[in-house]
C-alpha atoms as a PDB file:
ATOM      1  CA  UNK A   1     -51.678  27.961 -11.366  1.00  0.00           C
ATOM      2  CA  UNK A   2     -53.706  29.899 -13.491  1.00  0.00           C
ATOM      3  CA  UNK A   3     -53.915  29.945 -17.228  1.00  0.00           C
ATOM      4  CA  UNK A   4     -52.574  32.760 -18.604  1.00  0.00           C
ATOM      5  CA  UNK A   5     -54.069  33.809 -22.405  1.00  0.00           C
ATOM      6  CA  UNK A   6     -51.697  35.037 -25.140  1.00  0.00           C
ATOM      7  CA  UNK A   7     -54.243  37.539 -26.450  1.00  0.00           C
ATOM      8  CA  UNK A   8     -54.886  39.127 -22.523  1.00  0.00           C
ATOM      9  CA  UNK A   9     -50.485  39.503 -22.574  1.00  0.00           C
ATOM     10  CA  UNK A  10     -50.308  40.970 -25.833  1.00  0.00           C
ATOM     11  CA  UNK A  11     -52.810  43.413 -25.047  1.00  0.00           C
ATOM     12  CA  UNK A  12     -51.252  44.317 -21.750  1.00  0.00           C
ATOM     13  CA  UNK A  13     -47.688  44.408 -23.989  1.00  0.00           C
ATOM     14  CA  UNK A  14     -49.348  47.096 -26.233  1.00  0.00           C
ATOM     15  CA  UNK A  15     -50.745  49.115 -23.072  1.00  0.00           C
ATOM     16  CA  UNK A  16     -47.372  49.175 -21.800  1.00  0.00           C
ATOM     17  CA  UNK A  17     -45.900  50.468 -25.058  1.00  0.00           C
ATOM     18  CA  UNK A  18     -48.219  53.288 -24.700  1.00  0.00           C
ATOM     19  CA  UNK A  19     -47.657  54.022 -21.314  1.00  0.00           C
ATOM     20  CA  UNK A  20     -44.063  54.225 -22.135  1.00  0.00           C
ATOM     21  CA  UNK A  21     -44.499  56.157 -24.935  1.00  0.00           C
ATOM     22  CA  UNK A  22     -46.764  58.524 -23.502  1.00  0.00           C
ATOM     23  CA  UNK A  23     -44.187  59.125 -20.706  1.00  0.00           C
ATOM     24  CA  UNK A  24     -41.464  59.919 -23.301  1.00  0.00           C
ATOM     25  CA  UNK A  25     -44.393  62.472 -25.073  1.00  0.00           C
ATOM     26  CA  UNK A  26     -45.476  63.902 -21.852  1.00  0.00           C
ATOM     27  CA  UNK A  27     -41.879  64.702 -20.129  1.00  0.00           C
ATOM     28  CA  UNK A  28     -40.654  65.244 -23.866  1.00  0.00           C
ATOM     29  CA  UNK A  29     -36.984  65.471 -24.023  1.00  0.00           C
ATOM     30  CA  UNK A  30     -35.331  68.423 -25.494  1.00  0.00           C
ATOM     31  CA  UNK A  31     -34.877  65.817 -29.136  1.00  0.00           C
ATOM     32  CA  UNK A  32     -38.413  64.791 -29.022  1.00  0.00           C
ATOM     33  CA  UNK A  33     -39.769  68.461 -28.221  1.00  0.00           C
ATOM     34  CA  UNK A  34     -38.086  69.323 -31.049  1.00  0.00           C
ATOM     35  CA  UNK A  35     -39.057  67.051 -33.441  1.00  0.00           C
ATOM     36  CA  UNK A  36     -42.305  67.988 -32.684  1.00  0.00           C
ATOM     37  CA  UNK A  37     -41.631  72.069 -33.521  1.00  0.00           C
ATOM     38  CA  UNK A  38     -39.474  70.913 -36.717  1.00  0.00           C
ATOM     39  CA  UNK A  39     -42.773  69.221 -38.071  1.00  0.00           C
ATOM     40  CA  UNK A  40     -44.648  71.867 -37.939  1.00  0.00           C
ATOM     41  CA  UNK A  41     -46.559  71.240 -34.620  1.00  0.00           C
ATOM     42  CA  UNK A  42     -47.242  73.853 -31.430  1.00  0.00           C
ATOM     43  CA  UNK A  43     -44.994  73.282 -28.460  1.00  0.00           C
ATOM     44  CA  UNK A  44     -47.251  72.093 -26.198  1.00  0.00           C
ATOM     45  CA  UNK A  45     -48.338  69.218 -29.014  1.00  0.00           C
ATOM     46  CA  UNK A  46     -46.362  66.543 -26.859  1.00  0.00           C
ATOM     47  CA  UNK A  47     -48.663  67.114 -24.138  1.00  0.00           C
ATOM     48  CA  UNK A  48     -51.506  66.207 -26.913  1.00  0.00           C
ATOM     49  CA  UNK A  49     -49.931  62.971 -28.303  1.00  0.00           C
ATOM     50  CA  UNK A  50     -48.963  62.152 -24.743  1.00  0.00           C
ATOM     51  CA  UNK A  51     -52.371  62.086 -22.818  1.00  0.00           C
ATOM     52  CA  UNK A  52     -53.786  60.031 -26.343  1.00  0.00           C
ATOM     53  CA  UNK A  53     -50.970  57.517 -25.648  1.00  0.00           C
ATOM     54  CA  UNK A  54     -51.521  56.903 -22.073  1.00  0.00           C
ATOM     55  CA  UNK A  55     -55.755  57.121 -22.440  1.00  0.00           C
ATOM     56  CA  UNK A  56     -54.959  54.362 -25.293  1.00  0.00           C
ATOM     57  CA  UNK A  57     -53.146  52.387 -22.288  1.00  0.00           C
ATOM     58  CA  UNK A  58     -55.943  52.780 -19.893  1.00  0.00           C
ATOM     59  CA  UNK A  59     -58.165  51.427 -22.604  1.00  0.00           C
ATOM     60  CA  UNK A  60     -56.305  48.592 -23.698  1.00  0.00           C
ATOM     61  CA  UNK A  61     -55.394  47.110 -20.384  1.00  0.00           C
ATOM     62  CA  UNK A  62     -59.314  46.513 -19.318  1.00  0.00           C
ATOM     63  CA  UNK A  63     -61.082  44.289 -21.976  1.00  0.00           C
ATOM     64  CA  UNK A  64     -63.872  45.570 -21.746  1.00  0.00           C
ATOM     65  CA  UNK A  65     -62.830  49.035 -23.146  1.00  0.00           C
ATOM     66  CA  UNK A  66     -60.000  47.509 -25.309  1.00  0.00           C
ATOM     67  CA  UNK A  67     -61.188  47.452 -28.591  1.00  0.00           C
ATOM     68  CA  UNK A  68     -61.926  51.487 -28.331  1.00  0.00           C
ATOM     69  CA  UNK A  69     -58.177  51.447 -26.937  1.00  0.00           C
ATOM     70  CA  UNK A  70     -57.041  50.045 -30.203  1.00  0.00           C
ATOM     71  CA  UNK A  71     -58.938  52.126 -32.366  1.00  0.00           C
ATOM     72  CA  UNK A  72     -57.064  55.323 -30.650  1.00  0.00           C
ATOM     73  CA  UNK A  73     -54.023  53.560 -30.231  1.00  0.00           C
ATOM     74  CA  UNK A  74     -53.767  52.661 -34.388  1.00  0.00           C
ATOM     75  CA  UNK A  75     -55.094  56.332 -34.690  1.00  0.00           C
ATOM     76  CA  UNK A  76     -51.939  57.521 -32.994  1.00  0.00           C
ATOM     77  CA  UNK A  77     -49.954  55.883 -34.613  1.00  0.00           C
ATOM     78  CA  UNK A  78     -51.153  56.486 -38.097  1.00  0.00           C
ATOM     79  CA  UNK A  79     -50.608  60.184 -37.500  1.00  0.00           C
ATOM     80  CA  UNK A  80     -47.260  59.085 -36.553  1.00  0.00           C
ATOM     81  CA  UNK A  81     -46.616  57.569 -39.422  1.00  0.00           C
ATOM     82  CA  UNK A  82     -48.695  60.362 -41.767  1.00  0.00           C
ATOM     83  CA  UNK A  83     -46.371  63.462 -40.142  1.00  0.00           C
ATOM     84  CA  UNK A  84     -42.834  60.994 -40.855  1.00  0.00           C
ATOM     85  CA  UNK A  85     -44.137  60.195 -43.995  1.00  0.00           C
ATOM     86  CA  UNK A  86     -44.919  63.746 -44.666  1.00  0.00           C
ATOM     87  CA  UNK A  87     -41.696  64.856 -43.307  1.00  0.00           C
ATOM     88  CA  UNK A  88     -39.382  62.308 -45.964  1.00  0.00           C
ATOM     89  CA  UNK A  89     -38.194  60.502 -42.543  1.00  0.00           C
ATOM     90  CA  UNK A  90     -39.275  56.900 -43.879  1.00  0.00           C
ATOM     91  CA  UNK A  91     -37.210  54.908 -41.415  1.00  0.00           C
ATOM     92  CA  UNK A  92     -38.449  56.423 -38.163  1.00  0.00           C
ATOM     93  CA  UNK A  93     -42.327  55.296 -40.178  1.00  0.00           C
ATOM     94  CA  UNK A  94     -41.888  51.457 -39.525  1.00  0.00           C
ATOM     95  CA  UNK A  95     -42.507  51.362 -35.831  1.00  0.00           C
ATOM     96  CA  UNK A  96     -45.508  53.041 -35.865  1.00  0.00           C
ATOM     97  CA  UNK A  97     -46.981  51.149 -38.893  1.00  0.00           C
ATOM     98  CA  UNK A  98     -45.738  48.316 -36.765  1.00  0.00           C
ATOM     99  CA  UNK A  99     -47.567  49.517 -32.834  1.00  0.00           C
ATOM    100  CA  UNK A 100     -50.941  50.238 -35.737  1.00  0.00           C
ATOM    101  CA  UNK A 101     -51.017  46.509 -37.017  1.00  0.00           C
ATOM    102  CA  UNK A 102     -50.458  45.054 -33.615  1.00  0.00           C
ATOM    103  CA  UNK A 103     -53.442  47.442 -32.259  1.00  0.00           C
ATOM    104  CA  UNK A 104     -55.339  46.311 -35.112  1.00  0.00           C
ATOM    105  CA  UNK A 105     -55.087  42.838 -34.335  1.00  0.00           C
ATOM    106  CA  UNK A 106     -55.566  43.321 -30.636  1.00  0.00           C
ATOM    107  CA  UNK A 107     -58.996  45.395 -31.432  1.00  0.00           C
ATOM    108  CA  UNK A 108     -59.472  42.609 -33.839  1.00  0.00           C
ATOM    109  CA  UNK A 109     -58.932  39.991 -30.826  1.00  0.00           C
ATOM    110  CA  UNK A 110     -61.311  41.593 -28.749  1.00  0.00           C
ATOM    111  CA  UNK A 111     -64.141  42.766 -30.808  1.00  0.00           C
ATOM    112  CA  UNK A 112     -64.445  39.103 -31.670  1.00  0.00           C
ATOM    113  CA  UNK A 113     -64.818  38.211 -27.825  1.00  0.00           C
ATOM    114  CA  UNK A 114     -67.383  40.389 -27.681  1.00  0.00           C
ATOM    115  CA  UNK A 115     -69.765  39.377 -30.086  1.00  0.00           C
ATOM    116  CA  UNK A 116     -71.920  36.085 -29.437  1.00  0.00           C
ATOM    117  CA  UNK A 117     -70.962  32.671 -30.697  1.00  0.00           C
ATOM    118  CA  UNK A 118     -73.212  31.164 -32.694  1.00  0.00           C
ATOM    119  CA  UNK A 119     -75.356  28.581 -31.264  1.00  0.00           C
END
């Protein structure tokens, strides 16, 4: 049996949050569409936040493209958290300051991979 490596399943675990996320963005439901028009954005914004959301999946779920994959994926959900912020809705702001410390940590993860050990 193979050896399966925390960091590889938390990274996957994040991709998969995106996917599902982008998924909810992209076929936006008539609540989440408008959301989206209440703060301020255009209508076809969901398409926007969608395709980042499921690029940031595609990114995270290779390793050798997941640290750029985190950097969009905490990017995304900073804005999240700017435009709930913004909007006085403070509770819906701890899930994605949540999702942006876990991509943090995963970009974190494998930058450090990448870079030589020390001999």
């Amino acid at each position: 049996m193979s050896k399966i490596s925390w960091r590889h399943v938390s990274a996957l675990a994040l991709a998969a949050f995106f996917v599902v996320g982008s998924l909810s963005n992209i076929f936006a439901p008539g609540s989440i569409y408008e959301e989206y028009l209440r703060w301020g954005y255009p209508h076809w914004f969901h398409f926007v936040t969608g395709s980042l959301e499921l690029t940031t999946a595609v990114l995270l779920a290779q390793a050798r493209t997941r640290p750029w994959g985190s950097a969009l994926g905490c990017t995304v959900m900073l804005a999240a958290l700017a435009t709930v912020t913004l909007h006085g809705e403070y509770g819906h702001g701890v899930p994605p300051l949540i999702v942006a410390t876990l991509s943090i940590v995963v970009g974190w993860i494998a930058w450090r991979k990448r870079l030589p050990s020390p001999a």
